[in-house]
Protein backbone atom coordinates (compact mmCIF):
# COMPACT_ATOMS: atom_id res chain seq x y z
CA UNK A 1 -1.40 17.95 77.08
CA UNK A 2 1.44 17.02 74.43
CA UNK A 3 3.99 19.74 73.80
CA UNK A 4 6.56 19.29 70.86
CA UNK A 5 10.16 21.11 71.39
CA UNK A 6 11.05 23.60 68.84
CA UNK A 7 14.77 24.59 68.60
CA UNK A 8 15.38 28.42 67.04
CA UNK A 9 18.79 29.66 65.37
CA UNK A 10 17.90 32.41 67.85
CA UNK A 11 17.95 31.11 70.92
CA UNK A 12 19.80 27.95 72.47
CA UNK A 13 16.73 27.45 75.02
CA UNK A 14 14.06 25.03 73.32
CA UNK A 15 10.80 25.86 73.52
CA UNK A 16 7.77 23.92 74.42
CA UNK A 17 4.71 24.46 72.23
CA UNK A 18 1.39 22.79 72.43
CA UNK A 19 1.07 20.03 69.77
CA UNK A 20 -1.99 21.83 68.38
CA UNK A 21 -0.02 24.86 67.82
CA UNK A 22 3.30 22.88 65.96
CA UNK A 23 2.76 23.64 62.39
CA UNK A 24 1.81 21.02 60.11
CA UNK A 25 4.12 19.18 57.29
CA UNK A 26 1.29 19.08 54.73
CA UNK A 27 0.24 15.22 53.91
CA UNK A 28 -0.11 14.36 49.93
CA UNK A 29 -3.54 14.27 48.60
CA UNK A 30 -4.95 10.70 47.85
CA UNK A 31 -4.87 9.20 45.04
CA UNK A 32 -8.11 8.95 43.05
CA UNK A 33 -9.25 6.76 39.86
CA UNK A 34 -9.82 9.84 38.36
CA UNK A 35 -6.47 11.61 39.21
CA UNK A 36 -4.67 8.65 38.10
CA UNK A 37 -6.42 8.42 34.50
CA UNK A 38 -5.44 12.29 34.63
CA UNK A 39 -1.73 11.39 35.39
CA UNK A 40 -1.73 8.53 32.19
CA UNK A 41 -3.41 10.76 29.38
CA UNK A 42 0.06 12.57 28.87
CA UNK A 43 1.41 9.16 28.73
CA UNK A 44 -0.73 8.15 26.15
CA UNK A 45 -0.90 11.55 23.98
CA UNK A 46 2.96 11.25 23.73
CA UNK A 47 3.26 7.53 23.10
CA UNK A 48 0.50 8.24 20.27
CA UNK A 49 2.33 11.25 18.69
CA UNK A 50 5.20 8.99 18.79
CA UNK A 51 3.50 6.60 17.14
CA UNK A 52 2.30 9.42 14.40
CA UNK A 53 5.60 10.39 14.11
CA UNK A 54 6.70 7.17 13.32
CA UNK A 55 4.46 6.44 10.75
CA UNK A 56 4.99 10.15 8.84
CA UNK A 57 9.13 8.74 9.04
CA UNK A 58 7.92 5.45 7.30
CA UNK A 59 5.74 7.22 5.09
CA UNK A 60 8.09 10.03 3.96
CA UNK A 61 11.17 7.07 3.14
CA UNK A 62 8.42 4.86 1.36
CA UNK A 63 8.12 8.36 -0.56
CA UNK A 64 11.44 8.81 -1.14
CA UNK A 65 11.94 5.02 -2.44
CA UNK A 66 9.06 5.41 -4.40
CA UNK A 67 10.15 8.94 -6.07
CA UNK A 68 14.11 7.24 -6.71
CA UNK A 69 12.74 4.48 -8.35
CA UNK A 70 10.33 6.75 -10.39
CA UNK A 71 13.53 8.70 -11.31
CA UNK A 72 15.55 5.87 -12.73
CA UNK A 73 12.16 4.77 -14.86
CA UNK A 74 12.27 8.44 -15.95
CA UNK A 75 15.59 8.53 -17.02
CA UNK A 76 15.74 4.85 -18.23
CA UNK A 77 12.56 5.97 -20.71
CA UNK A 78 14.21 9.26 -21.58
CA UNK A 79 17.58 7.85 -22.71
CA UNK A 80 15.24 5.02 -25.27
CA UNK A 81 12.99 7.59 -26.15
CA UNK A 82 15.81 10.27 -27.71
CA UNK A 83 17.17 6.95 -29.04
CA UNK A 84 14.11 5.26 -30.73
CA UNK A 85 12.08 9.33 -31.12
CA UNK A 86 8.90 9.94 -31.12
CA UNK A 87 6.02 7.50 -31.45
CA UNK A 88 5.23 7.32 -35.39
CA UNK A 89 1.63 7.94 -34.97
CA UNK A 90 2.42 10.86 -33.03
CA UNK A 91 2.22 14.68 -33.82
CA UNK A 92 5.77 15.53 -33.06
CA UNK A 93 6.22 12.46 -35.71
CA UNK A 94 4.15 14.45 -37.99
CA UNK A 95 5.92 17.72 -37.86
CA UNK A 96 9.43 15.73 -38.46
CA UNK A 97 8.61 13.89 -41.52
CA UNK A 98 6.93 17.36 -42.66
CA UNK A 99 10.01 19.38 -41.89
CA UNK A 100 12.21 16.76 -43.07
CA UNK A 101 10.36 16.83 -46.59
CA UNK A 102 12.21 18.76 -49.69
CA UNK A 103 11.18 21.93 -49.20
CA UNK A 104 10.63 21.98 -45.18
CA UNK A 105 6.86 23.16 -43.74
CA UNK A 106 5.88 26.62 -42.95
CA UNK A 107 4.61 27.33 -39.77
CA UNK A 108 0.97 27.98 -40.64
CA UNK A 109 0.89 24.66 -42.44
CA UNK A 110 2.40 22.72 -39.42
CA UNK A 111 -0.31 24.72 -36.94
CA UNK A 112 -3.42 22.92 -39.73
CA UNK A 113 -2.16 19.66 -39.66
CA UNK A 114 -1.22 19.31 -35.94
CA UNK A 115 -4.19 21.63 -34.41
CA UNK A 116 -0.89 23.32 -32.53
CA UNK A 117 -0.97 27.15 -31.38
CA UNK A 118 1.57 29.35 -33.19
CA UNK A 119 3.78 29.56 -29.82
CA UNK A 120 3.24 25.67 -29.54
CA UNK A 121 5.06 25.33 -32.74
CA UNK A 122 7.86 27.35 -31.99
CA UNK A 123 8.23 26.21 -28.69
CA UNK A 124 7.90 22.76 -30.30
CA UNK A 125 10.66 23.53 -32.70
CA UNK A 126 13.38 24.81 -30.14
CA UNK A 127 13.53 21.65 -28.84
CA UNK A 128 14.30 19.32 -31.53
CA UNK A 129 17.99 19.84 -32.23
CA UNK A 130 18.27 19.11 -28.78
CA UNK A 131 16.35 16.24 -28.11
CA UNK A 132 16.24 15.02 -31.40
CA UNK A 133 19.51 15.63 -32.81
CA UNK A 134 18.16 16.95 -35.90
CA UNK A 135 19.97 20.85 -37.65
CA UNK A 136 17.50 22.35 -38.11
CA UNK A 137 16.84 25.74 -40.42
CA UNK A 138 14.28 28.39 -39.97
CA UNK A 139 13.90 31.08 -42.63
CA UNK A 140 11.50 33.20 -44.00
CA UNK A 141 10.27 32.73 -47.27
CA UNK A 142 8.03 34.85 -49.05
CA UNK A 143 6.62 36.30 -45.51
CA UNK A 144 6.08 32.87 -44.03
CA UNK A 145 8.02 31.19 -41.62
CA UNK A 146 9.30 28.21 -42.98
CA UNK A 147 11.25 25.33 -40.80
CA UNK A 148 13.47 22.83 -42.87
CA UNK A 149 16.09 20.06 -41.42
């Protein structure tokens, strides 16, 4: 019969146990095929959210180059539209050579020619010393609203 020794903090004597009766270190399981595809899905679910991640970083600066560059054609069209105005065949071209004429337009004439709501108009005409650079004059005249530059 094999006996193992077993030493105790208790006692200084060793003891001699049966080698059935030792306990047992516990052995690792085997590897399977299946427990080692198990083991690599993590792998691959974080290399592939890396891989989204990286992508969403190269989309969001291709953004970001494609919004600056937007910007500067913005402002680059801005700054030569207040400089050249509005298109002549345009309605806002309309309304200027109408308010510009002796006599100015009145607001209900403006809204016929254009197709332009009242609050269109108005809004219309609080921009244009602004943008336009024109002094302009509103007045009433005979109960109409009448806008002059």
């Amino acid at each position: 019969m094999d006996t193992k020794t077993i030493e105790t903090s208790t006692t200084t004597a060793a003891a001699e146990v049966p080698a059935s009766e030792a306990p047992k270190t516990p052995k690792a399981p085997k590897a399977t095929k299946k427990a080692a595809a198990e083991k690599e899905a993590p792998k691959a679910k974080k290399t592939a959210k890396k891989a989204k991640a990286t992508k969403v970083a190269a989309k969001v600066a291709k953004v970001a180059k494609v919004a600056k560059a937007s910007t500067k054609a913005i402002a680059k069209a801005s700054t030569k539209k207040a400089a050249d105005g509005p298109r002549p065949e345009s309605k806002k071209a309309e309304v200027i050579a109408m308010i510009q004429a002796k006599g100015g337009a009145t607001l209900e004439a403006i809204m016929k020619r254009t197709g332009w709501q009242k609050h269109t108009v108005r809004g219309f005409m609080a921009t244009v010393p602004a943008k336009l650079g024109l002094k302009l004059k509103s007045e009433k005249v005979e109960g109409a609203r009448t806008y002059s530059a």
